[in-house]
C-alpha atoms as a PDB file:
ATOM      1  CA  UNK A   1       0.000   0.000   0.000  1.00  0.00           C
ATOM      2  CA  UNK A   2       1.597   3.427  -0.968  1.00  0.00           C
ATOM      3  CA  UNK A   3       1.409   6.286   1.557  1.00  0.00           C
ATOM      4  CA  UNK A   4      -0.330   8.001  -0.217  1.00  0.00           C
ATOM      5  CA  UNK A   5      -3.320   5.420  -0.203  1.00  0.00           C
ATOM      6  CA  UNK A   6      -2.327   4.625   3.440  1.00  0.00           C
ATOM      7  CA  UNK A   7      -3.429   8.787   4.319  1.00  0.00           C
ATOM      8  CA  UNK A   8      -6.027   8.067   1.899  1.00  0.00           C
ATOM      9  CA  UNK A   9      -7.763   4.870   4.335  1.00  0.00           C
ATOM     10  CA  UNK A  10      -6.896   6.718   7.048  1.00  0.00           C
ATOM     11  CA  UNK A  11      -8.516   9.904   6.412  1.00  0.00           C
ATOM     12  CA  UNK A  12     -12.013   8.176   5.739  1.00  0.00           C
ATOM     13  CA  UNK A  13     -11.566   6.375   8.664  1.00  0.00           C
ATOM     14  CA  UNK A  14     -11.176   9.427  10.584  1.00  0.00           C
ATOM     15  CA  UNK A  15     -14.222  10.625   9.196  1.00  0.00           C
ATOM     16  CA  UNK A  16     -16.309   7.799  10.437  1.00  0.00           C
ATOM     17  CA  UNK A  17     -14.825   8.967  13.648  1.00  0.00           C
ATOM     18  CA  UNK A  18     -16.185  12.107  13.982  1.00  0.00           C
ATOM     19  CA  UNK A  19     -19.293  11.326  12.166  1.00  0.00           C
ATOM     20  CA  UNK A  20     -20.142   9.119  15.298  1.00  0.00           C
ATOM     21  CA  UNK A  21     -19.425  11.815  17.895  1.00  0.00           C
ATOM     22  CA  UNK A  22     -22.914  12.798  16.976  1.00  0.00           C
ATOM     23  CA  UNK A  23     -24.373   9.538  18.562  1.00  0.00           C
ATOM     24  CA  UNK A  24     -23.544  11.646  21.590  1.00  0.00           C
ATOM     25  CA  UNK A  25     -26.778  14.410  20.831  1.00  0.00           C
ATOM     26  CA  UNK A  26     -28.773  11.274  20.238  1.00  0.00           C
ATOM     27  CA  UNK A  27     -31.545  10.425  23.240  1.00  0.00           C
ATOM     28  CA  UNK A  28     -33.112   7.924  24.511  1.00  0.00           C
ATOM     29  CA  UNK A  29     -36.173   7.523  27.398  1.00  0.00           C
ATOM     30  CA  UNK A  30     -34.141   5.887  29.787  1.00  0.00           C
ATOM     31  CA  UNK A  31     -32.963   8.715  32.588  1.00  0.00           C
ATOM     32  CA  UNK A  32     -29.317   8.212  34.185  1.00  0.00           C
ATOM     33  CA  UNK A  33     -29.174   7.929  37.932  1.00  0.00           C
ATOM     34  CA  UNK A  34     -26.523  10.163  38.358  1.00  0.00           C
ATOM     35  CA  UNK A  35     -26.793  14.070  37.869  1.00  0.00           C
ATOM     36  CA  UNK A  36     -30.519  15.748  37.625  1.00  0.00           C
ATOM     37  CA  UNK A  37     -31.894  12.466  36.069  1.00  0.00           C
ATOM     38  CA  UNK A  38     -31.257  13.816  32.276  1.00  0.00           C
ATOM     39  CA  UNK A  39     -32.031  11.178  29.933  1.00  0.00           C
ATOM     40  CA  UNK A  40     -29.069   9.465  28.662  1.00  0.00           C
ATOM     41  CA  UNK A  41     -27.718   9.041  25.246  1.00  0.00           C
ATOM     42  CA  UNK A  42     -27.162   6.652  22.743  1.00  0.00           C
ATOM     43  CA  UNK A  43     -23.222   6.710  22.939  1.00  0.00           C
ATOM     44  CA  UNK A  44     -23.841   6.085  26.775  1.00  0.00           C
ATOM     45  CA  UNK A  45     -26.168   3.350  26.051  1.00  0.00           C
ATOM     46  CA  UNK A  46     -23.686   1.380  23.453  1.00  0.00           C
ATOM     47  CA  UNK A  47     -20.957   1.639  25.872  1.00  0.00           C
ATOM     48  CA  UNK A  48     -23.047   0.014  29.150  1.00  0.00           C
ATOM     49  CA  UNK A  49     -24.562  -3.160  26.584  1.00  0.00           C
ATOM     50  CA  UNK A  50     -21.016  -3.342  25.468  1.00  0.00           C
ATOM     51  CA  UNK A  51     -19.762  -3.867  29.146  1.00  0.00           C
ATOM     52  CA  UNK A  52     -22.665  -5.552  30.090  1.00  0.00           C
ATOM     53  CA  UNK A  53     -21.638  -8.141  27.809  1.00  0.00           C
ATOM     54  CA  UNK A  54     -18.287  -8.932  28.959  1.00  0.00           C
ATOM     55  CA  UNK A  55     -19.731  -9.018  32.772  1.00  0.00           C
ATOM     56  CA  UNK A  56     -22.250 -11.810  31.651  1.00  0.00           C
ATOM     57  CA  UNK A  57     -20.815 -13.612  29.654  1.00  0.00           C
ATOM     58  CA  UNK A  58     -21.134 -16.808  31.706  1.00  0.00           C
ATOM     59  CA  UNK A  59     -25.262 -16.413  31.673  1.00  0.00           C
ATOM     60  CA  UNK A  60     -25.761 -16.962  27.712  1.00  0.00           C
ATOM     61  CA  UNK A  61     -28.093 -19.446  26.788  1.00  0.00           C
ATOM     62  CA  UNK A  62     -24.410 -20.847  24.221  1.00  0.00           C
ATOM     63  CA  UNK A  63     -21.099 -20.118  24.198  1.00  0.00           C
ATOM     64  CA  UNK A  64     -20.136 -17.030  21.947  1.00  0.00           C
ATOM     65  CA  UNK A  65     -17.133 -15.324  20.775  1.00  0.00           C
ATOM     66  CA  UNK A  66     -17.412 -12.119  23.141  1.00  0.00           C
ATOM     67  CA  UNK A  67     -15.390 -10.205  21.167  1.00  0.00           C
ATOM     68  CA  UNK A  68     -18.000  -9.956  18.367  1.00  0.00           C
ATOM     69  CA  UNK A  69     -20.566  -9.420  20.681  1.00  0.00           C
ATOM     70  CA  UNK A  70     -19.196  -6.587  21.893  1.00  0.00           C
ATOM     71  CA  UNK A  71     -18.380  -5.482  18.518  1.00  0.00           C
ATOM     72  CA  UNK A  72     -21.896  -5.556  18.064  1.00  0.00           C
ATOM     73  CA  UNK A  73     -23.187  -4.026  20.279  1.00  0.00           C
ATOM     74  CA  UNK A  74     -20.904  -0.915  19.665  1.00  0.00           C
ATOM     75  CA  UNK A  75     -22.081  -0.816  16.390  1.00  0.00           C
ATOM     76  CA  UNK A  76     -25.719  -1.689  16.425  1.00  0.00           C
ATOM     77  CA  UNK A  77     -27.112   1.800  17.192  1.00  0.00           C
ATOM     78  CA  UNK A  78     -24.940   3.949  15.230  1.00  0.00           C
ATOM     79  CA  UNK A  79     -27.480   4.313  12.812  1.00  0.00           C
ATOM     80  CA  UNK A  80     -29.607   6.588  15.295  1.00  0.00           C
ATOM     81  CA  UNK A  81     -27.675   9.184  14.297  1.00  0.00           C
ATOM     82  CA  UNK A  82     -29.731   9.289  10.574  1.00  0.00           C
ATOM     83  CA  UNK A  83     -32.643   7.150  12.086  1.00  0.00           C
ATOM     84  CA  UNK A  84     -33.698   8.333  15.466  1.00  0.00           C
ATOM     85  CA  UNK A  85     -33.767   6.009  18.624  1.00  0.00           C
ATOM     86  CA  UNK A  86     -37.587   4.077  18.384  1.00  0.00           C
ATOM     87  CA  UNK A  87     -39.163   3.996  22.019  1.00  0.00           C
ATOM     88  CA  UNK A  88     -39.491   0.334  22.332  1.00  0.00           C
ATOM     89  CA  UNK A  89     -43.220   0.492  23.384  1.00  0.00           C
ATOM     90  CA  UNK A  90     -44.257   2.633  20.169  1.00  0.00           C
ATOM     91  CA  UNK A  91     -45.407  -0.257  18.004  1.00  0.00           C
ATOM     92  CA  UNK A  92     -46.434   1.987  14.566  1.00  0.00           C
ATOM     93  CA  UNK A  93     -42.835   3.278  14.612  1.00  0.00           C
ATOM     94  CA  UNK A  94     -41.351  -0.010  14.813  1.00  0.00           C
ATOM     95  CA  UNK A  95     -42.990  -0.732  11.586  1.00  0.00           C
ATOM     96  CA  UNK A  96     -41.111   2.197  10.126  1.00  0.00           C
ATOM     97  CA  UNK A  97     -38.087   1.007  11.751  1.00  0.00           C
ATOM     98  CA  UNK A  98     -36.293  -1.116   9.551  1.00  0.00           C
ATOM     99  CA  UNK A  99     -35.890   0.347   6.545  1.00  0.00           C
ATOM    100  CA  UNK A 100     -35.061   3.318   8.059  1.00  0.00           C
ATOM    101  CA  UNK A 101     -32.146   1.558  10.082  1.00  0.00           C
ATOM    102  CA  UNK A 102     -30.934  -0.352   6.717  1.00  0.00           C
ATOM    103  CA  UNK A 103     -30.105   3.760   5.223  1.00  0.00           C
ATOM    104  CA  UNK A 104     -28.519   4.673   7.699  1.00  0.00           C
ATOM    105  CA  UNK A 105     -26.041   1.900   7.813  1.00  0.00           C
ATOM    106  CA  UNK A 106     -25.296   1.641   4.057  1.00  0.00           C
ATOM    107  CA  UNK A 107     -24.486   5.538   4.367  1.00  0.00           C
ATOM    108  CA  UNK A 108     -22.897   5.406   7.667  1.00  0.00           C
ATOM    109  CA  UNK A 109     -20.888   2.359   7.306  1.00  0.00           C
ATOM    110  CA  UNK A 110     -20.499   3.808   3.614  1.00  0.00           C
ATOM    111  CA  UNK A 111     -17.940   6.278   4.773  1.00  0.00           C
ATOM    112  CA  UNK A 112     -15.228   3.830   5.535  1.00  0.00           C
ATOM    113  CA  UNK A 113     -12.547   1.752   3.306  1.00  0.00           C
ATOM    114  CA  UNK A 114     -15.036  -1.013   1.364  1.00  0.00           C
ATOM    115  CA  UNK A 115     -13.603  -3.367   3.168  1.00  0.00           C
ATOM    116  CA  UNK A 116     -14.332  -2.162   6.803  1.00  0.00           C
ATOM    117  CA  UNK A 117     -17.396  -0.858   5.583  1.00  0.00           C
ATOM    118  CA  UNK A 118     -18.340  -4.222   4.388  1.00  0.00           C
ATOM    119  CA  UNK A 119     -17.010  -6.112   7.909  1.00  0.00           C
ATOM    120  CA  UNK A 120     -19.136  -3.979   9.784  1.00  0.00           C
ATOM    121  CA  UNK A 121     -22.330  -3.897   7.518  1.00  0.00           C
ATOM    122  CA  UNK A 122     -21.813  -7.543   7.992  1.00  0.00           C
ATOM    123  CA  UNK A 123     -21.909  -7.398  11.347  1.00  0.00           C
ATOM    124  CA  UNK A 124     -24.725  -5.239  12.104  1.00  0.00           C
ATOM    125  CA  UNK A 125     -26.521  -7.037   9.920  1.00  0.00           C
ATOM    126  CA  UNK A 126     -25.911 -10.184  11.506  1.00  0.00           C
ATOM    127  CA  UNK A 127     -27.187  -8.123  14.870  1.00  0.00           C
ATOM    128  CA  UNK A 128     -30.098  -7.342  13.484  1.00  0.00           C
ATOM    129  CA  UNK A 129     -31.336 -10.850  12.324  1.00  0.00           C
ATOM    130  CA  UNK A 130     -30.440 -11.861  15.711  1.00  0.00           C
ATOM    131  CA  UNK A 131     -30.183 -15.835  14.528  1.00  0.00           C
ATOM    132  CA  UNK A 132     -26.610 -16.284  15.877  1.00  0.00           C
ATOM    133  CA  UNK A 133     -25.694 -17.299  19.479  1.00  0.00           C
ATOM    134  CA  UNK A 134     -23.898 -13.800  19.617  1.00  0.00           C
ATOM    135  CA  UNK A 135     -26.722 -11.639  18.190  1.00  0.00           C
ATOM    136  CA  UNK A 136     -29.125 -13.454  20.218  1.00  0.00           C
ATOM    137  CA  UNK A 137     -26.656 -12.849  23.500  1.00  0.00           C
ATOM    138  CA  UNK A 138     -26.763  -9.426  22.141  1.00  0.00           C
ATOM    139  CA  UNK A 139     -30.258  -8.647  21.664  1.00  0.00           C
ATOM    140  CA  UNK A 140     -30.766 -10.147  25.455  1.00  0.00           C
ATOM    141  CA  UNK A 141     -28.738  -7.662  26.767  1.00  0.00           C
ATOM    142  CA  UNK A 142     -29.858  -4.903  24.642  1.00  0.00           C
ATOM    143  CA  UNK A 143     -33.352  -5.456  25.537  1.00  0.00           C
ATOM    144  CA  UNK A 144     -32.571  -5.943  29.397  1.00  0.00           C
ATOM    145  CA  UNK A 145     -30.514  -3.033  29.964  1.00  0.00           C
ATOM    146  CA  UNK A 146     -33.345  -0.297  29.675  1.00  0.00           C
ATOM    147  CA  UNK A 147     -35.335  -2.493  31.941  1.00  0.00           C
ATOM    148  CA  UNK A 148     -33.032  -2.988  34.548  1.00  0.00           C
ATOM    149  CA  UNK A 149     -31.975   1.040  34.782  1.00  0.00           C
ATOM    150  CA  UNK A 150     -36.114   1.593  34.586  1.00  0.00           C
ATOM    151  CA  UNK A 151     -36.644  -1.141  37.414  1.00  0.00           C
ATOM    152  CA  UNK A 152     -33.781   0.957  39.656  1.00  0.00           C
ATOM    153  CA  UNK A 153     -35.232   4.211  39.101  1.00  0.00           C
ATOM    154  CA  UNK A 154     -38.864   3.061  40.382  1.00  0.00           C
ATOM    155  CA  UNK A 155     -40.422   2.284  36.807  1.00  0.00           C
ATOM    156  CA  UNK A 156     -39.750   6.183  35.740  1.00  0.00           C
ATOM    157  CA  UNK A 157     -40.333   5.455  31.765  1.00  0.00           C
ATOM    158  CA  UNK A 158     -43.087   2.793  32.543  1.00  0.00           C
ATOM    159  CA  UNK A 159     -44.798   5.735  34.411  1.00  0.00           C
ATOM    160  CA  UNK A 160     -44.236   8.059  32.207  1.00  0.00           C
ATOM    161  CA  UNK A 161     -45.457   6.809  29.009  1.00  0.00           C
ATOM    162  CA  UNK A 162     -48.320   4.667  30.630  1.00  0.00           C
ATOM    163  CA  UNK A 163     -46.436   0.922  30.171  1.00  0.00           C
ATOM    164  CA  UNK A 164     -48.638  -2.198  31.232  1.00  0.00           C
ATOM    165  CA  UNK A 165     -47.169  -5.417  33.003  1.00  0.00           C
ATOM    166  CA  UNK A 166     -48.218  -7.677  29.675  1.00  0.00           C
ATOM    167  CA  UNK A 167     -46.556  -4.755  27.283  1.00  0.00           C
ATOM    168  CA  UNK A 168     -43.445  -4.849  29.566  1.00  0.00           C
ATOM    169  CA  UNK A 169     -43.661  -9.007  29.534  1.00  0.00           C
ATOM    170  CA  UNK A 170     -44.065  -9.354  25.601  1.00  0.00           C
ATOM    171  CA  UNK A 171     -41.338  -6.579  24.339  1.00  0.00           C
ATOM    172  CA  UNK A 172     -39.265  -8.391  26.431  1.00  0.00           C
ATOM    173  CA  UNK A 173     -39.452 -12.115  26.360  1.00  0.00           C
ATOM    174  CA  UNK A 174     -36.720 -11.996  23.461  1.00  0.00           C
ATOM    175  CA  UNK A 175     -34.464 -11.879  25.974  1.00  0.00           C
ATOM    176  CA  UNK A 176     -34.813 -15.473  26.918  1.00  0.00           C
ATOM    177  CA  UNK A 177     -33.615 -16.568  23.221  1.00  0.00           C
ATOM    178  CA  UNK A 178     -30.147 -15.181  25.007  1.00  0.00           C
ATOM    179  CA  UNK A 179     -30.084 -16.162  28.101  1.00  0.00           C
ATOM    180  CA  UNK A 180     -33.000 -18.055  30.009  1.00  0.00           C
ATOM    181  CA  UNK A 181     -31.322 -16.549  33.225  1.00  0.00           C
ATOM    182  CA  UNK A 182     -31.359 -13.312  32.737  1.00  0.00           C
ATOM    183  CA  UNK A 183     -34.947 -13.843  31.461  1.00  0.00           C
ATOM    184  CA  UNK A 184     -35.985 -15.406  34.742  1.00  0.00           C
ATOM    185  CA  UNK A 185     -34.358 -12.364  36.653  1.00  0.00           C
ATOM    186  CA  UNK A 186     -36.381  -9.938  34.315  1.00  0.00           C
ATOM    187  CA  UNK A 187     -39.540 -11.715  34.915  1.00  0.00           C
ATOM    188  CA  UNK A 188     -38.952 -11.590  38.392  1.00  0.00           C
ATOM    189  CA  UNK A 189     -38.114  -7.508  38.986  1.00  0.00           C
ATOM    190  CA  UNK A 190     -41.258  -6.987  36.214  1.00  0.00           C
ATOM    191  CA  UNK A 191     -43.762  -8.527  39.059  1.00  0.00           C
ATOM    192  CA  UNK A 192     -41.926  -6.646  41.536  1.00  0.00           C
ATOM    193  CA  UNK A 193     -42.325  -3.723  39.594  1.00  0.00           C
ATOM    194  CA  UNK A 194     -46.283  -4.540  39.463  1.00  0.00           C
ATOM    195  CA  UNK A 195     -46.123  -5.216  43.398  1.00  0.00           C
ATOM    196  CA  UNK A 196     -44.747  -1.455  44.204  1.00  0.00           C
ATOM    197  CA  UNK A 197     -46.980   0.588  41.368  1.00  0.00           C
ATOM    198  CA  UNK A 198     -44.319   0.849  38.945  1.00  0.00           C
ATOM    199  CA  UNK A 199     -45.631  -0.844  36.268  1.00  0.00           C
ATOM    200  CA  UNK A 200     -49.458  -1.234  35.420  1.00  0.00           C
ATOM    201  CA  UNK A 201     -51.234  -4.577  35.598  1.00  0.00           C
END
């Protein structure tokens, strides 16, 4: 490779870079703990999964190369910076969802080398269909994440938008196809959650 074509790689990977700092202005409806309760990002969010996923490892329902997990789970919402995070509850969005998602990857993933871009279309793709032991380990913990911080801040998105116990139970249940563990612990903080108000019956 010539230096020239070296800067070349280099400069569009740079790009991708800084086109992902705006992940940062991205929101979600989950509220940190910390601070004045300001609702955290999506940057925020792909960092916790990511960790999340090297703490758990041990729970997934198969083995799985953690590496690629975490990989994916980096990756997986970088296309909310064209798309928009979809609150997991609003059904008529969701519809809406995946084409959306599929642009904004082929243009954000577009901006690197073909051969990254391709490695990491790959990837998100393989996320997204969710049929692997890792994307299935992935999707658990993507799912459970805003659960558990909504279960430790006393159901604050559940109350918010009006979330029922069945809504909660169904959105959710995915997260068994990852780790039946972790799907038992959900199940058990959603009745809690009923028990204290937090979440409607």
């Amino acid at each position: 490779m010539s230096e020239m074509s070296a800067l070349e790689r280099l400069e569009k990977q740079l790009a991708l870079i800084v086109e992902i700092d705006q992940l940062k202005a991205v929101l979600r409806r989950t509220r940190v703990k910390s601070d004045d309760g300001r609702l955290e990002n999506s940057a925020e969010h792909s960092w916790q999964v990511a960790l999340m996923a090297l703490l758990l490892e041990e729970h997934a329902n198969e083995p799985v190369d953690i590496a690629k997990v975490v990989k994916m789970l980096l990756l997986h919402d970088v296309i909310e910076i064209d798309a928009g995070d979809t609150f997991i509850y609003d059904l008529e969005a969701a519809k809406l969802q995946p084409e959306k998602e599929l642009k904004a990857a082929k243009r954000i993933f577009g901006i690197l080398p073909e051969d990254q871009r391709d490695v990491l279309m790959s990837l998100w793709l393989e996320f997204e269909a969710g049929e692997t032991p890792e994307a299935r380990y992935g999707k658990a913990l993507d799912r459970m994440l805003p659960m558990l911080l909504n279960y430790h801040s006393e159901g604050q998105s559940w109350k918010e938008y009006g979330v029922r116990y069945d809504q909660a139970l169904n959105i959710n249940g995915k997260i068994e196809k990852g780790s039946s563990l972790l799907w038992e612990k959900v199940q058990m903080m959603l009745t809690h959650a009923v028990e204290q108000g937090w979440l409607k019956k």
